[in-house]
PDB file of N, CA and C in Angstrom:
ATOM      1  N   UNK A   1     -60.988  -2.313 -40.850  1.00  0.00           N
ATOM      2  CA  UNK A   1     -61.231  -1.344 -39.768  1.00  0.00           C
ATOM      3  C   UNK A   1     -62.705  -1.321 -39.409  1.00  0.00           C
ATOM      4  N   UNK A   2     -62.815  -1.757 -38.242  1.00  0.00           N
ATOM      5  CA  UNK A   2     -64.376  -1.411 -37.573  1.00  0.00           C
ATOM      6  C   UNK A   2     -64.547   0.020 -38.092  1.00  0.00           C
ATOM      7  N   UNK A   3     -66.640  -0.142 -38.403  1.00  0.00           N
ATOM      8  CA  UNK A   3     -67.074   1.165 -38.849  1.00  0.00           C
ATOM      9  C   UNK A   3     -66.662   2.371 -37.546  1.00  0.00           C
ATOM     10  N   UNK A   4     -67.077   1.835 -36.275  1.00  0.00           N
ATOM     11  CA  UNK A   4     -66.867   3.136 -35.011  1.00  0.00           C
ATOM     12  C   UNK A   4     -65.490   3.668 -34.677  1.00  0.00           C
ATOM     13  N   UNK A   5     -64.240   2.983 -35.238  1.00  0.00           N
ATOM     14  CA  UNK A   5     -63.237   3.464 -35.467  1.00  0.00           C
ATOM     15  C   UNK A   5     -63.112   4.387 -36.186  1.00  0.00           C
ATOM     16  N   UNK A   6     -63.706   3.999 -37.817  1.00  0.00           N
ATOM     17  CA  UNK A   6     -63.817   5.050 -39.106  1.00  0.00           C
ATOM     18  C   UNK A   6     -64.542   6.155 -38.404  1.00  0.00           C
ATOM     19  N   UNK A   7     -65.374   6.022 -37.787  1.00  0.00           N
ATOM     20  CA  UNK A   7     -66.299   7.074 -37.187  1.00  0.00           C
ATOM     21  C   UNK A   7     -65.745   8.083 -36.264  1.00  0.00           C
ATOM     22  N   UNK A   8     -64.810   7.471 -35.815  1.00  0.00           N
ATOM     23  CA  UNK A   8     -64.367   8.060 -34.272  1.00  0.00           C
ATOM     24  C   UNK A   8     -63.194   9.020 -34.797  1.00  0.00           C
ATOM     25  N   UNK A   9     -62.431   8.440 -35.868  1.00  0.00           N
ATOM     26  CA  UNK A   9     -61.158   9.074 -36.432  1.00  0.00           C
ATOM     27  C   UNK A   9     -61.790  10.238 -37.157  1.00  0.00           C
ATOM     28  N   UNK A  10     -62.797   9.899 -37.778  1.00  0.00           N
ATOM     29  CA  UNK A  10     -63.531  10.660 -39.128  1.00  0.00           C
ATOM     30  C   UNK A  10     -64.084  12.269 -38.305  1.00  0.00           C
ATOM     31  N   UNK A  11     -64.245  11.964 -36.685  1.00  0.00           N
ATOM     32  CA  UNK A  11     -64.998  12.860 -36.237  1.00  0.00           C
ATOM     33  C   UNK A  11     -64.192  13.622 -35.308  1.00  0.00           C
ATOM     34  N   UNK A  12     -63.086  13.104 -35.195  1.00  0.00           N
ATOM     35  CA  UNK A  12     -61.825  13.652 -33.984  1.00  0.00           C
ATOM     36  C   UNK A  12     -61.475  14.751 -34.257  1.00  0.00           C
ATOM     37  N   UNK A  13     -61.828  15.583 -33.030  1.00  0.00           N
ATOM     38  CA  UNK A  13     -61.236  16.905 -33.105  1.00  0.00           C
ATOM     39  C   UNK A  13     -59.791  17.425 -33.088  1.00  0.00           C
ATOM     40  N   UNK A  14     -59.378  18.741 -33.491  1.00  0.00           N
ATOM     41  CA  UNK A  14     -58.210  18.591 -34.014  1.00  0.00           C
ATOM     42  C   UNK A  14     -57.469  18.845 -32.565  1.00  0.00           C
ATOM     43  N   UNK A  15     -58.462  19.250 -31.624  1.00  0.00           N
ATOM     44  CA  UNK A  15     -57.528  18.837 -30.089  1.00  0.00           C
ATOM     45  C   UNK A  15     -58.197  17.904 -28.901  1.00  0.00           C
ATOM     46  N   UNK A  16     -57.943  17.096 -29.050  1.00  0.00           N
ATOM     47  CA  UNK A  16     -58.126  15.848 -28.087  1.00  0.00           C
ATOM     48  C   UNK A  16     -57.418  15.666 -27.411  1.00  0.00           C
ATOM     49  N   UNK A  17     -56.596  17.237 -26.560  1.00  0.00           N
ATOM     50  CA  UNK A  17     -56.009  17.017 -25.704  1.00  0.00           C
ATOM     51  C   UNK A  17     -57.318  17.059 -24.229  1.00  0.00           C
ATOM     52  N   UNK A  18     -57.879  17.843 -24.814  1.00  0.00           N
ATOM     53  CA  UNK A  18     -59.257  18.438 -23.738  1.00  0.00           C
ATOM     54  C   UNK A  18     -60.053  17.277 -22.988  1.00  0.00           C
ATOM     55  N   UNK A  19     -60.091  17.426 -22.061  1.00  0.00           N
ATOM     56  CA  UNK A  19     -60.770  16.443 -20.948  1.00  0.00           C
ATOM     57  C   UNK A  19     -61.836  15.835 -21.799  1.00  0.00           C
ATOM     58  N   UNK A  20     -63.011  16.435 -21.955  1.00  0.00           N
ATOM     59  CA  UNK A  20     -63.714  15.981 -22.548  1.00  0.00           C
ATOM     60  C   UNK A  20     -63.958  15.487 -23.920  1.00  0.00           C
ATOM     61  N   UNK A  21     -63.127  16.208 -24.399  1.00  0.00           N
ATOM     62  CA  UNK A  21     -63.089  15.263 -26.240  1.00  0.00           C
ATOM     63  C   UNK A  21     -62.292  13.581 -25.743  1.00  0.00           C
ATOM     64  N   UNK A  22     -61.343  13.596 -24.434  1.00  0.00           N
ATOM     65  CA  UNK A  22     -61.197  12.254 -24.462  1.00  0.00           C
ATOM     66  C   UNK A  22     -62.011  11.920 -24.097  1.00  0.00           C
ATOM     67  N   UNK A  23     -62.642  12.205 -22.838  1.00  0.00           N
ATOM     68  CA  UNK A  23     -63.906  11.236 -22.190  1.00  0.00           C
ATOM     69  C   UNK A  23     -64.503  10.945 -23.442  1.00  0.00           C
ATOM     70  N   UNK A  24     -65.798  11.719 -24.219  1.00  0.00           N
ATOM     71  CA  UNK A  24     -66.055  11.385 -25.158  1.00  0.00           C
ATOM     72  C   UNK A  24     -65.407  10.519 -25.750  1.00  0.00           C
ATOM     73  N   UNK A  25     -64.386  10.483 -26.523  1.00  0.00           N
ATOM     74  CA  UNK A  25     -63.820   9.598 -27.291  1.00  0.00           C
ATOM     75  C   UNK A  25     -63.861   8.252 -26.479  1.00  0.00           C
ATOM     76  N   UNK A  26     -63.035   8.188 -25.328  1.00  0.00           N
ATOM     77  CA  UNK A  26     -63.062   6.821 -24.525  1.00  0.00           C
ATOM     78  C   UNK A  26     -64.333   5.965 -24.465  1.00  0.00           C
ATOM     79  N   UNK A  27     -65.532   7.051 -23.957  1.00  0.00           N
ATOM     80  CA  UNK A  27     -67.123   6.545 -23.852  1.00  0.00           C
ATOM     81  C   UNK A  27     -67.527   5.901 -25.591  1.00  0.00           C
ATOM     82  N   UNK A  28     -66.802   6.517 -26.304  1.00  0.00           N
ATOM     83  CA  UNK A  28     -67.226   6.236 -27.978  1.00  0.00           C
ATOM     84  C   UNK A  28     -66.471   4.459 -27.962  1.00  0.00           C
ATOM     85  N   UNK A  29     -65.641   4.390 -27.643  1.00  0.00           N
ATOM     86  CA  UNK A  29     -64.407   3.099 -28.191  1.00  0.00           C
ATOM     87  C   UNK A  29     -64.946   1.937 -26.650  1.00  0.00           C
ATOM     88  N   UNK A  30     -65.451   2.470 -25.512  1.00  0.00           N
ATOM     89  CA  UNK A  30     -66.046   1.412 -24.654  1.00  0.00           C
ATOM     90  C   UNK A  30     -67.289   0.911 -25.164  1.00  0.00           C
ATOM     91  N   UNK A  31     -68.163   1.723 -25.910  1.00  0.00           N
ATOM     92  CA  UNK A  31     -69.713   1.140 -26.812  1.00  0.00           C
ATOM     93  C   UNK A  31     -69.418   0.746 -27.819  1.00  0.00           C
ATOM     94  N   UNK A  32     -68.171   0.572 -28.472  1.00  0.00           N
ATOM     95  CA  UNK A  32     -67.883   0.228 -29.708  1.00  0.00           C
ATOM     96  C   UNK A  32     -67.141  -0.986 -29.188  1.00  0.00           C
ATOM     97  N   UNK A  33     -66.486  -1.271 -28.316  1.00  0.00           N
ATOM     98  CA  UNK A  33     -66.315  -2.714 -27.623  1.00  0.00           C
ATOM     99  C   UNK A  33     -67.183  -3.543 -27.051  1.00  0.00           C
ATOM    100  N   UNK A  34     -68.275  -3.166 -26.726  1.00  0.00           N
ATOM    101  CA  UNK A  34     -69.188  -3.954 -26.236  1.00  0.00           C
ATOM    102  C   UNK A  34     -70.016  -4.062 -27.412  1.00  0.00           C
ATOM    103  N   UNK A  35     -70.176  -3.751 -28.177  1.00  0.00           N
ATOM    104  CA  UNK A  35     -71.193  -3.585 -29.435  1.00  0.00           C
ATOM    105  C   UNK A  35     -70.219  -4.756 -30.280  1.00  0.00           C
ATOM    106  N   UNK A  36     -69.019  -4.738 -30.694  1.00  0.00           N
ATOM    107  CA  UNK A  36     -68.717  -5.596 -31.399  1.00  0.00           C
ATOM    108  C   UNK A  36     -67.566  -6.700 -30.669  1.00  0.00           C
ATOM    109  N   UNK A  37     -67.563  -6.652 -29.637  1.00  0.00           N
ATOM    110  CA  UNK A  37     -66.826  -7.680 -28.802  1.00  0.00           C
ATOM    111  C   UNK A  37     -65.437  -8.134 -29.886  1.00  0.00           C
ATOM    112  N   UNK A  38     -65.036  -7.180 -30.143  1.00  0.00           N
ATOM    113  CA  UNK A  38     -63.684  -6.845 -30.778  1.00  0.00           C
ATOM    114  C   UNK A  38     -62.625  -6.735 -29.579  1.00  0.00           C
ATOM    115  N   UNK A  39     -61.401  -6.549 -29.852  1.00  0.00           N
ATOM    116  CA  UNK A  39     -60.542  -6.078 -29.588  1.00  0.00           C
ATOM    117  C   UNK A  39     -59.743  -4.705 -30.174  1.00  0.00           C
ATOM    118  N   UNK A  40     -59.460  -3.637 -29.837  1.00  0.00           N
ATOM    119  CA  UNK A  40     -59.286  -2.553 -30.935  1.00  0.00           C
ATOM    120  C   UNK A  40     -57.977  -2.087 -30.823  1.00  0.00           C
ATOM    121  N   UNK A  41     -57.439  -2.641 -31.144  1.00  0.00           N
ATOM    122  CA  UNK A  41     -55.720  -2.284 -32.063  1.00  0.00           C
ATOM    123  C   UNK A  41     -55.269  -1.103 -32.589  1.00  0.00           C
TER     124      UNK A  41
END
């Protein structure tokens, strides 16, 4: 498991239904794709 995954799960709020905890989250997993030119599963 990529570290910004561990990071992203490790830090997820317990409602990520909210507009912005996704944006956030989305903006987190688009720098974590360009940073490790992964694919994220």
């Amino acid at each position: 498991m990529h570290c910004c995954l561990y990071s992203l799960r490790k830090n997820m709020p317990d409602s990520i239904n909210s507009d912005e905890n996704g944006k956030s989250m989305i903006n987190s997993i688009k720098s974590c794709q360009e940073n490790q030119m992964e694919p994220i599963s």
